[in-house]
N, C-alpha and C. Protein backbone atom coordinates (compact mmCIF):
# COMPACT_ATOMS: atom_id res chain seq x y z
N UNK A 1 -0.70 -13.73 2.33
CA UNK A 1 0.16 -14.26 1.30
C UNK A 1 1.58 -13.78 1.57
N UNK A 2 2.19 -14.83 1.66
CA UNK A 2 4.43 -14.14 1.58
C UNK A 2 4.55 -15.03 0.37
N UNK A 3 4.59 -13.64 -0.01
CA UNK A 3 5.75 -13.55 -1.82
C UNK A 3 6.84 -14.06 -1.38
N UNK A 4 7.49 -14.19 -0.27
CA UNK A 4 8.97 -14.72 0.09
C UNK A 4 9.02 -16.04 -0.08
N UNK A 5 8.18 -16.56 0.58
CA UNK A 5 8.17 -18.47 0.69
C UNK A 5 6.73 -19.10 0.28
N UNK A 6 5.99 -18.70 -0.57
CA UNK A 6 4.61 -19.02 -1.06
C UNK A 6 5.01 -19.57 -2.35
N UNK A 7 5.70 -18.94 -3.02
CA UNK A 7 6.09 -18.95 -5.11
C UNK A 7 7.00 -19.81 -5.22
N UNK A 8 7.10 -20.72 -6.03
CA UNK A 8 8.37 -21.47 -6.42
C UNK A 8 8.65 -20.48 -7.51
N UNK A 9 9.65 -20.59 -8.27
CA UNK A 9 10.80 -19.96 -9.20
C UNK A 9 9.70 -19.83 -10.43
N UNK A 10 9.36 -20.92 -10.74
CA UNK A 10 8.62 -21.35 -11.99
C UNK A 10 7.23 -20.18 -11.60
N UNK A 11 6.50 -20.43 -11.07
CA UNK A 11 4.95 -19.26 -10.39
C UNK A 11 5.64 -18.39 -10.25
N UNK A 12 6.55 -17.69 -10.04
CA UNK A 12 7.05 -16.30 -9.82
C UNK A 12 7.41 -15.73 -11.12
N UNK A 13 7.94 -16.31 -12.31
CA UNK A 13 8.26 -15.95 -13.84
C UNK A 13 6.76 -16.00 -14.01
N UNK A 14 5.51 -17.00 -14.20
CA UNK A 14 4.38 -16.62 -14.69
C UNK A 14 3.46 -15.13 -13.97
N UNK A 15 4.05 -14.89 -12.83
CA UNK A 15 3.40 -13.72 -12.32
C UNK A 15 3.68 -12.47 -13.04
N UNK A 16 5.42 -12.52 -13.30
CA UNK A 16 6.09 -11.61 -14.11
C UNK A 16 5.37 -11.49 -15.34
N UNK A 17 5.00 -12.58 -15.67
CA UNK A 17 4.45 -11.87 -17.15
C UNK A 17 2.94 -12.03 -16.95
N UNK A 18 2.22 -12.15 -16.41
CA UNK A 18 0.68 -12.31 -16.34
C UNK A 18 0.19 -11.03 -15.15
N UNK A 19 0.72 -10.39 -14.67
CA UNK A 19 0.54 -9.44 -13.34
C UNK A 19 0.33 -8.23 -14.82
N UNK A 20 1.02 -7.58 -15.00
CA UNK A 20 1.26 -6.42 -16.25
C UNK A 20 1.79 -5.28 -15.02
N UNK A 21 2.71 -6.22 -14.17
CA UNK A 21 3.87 -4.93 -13.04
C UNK A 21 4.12 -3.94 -13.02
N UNK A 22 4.09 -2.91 -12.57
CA UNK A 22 4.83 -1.55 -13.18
C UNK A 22 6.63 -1.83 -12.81
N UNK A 23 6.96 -1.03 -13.67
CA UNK A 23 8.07 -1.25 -13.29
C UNK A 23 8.57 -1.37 -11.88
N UNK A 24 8.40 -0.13 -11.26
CA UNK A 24 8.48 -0.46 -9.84
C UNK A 24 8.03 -1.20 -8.64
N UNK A 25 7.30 -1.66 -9.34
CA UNK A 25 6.27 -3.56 -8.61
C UNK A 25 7.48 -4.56 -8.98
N UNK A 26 7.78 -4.58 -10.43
CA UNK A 26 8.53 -5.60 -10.60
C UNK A 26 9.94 -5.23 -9.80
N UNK A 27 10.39 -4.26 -9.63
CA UNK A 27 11.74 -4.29 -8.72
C UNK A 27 11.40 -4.73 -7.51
N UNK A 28 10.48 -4.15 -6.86
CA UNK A 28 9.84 -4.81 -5.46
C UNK A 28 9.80 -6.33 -5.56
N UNK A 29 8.84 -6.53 -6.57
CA UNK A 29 8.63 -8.37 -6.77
C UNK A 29 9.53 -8.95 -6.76
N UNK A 30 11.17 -8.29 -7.75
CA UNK A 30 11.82 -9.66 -7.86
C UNK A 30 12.80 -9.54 -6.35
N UNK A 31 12.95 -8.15 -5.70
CA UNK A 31 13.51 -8.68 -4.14
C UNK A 31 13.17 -9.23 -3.40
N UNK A 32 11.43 -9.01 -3.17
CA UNK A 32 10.55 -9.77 -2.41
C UNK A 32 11.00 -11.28 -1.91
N UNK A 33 10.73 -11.73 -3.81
CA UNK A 33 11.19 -13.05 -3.57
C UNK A 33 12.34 -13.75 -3.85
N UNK A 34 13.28 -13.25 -3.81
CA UNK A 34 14.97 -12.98 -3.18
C UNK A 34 15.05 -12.88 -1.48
N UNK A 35 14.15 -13.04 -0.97
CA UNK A 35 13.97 -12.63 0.67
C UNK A 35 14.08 -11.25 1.18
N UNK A 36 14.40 -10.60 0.17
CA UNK A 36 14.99 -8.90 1.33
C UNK A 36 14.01 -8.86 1.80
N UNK A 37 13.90 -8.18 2.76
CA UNK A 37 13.03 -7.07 3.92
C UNK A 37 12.77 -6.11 3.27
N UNK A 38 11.66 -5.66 3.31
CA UNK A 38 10.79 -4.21 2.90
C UNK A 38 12.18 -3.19 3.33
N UNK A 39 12.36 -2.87 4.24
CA UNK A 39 13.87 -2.38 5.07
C UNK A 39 14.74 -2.46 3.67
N UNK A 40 15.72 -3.62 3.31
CA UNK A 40 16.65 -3.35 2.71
C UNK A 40 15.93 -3.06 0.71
N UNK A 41 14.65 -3.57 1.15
CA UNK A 41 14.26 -2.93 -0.51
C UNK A 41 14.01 -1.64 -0.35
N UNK A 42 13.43 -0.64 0.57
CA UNK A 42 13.31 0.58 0.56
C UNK A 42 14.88 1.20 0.20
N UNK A 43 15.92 0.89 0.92
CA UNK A 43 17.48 1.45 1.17
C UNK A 43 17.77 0.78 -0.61
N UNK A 44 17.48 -0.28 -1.05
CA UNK A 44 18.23 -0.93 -2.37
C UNK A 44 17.52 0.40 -3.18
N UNK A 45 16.50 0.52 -3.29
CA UNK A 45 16.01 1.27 -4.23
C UNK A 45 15.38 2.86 -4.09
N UNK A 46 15.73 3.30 -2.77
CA UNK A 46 15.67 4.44 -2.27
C UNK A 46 14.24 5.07 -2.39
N UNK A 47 13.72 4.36 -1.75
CA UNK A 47 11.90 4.55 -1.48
C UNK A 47 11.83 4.51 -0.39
N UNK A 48 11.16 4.84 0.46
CA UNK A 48 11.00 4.80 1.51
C UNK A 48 10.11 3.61 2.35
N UNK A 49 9.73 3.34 3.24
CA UNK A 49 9.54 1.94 3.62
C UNK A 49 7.77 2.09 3.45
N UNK A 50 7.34 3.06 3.44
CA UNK A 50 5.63 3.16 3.65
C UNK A 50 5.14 3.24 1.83
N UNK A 51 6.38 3.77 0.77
CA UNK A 51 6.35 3.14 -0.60
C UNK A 51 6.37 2.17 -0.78
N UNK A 52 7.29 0.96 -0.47
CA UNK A 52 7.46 -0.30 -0.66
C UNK A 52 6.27 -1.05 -0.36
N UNK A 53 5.53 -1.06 0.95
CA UNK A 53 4.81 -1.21 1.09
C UNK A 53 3.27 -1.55 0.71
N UNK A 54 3.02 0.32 0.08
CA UNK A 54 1.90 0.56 -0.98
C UNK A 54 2.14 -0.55 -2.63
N UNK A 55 3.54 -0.63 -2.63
CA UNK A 55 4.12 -1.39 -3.73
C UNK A 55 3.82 -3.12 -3.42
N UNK A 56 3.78 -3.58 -2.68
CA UNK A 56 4.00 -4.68 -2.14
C UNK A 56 2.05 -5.23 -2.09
N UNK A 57 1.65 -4.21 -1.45
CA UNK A 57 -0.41 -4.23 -1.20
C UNK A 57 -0.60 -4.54 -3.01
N UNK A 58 0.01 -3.48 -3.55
CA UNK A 58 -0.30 -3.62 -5.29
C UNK A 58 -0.09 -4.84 -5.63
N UNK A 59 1.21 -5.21 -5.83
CA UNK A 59 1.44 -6.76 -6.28
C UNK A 59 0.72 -7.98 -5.56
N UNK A 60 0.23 -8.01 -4.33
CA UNK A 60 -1.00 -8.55 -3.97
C UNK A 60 -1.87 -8.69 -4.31
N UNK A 61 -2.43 -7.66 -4.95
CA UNK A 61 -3.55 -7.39 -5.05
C UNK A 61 -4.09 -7.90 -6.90
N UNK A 62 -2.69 -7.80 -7.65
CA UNK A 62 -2.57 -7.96 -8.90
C UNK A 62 -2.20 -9.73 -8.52
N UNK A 63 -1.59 -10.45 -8.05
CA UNK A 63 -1.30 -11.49 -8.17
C UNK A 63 -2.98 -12.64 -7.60
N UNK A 64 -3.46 -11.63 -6.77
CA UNK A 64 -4.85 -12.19 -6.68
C UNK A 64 -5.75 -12.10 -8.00
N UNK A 65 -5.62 -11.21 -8.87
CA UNK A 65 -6.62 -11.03 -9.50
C UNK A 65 -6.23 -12.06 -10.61
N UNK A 66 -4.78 -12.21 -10.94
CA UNK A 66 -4.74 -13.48 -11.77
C UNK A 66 -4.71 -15.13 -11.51
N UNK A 67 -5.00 -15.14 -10.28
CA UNK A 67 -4.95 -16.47 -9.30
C UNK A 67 -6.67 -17.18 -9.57
């Protein structure tokens, strides 16, 4: 699954509210699909790239379970 080019605008607001994000999923989520790179979301939000990551497996994993 790429959160980058998979979601239109409209499926990406119902994820926001049907996922139950942590906060820090939803900062990940909404760069994700803004295009950044794991890279410039780790540096935007000062996590490191193997966080973003674990962050990124989560919102996967939550966007499957409401799919």
């Amino acid at each position: 699954m790429n959160i980058r080019k998979e979601f239109t605008e409209l499926e990406c607001e119902w994820f926001r509210r049907a996922c139950n994000f942590t906060p820090e999923e939803m900062e990940v989520f909404n760069l994700r699909v803004k295009d950044h790179s794991r890279v410039e979301i780790a540096l935007s939000l000062g996590m490191s790239e193997s966080t973003v990551d674990r962050r990124i497996k989560n919102i996967k994993k939550k966007i499957h379970k409401v799919l």
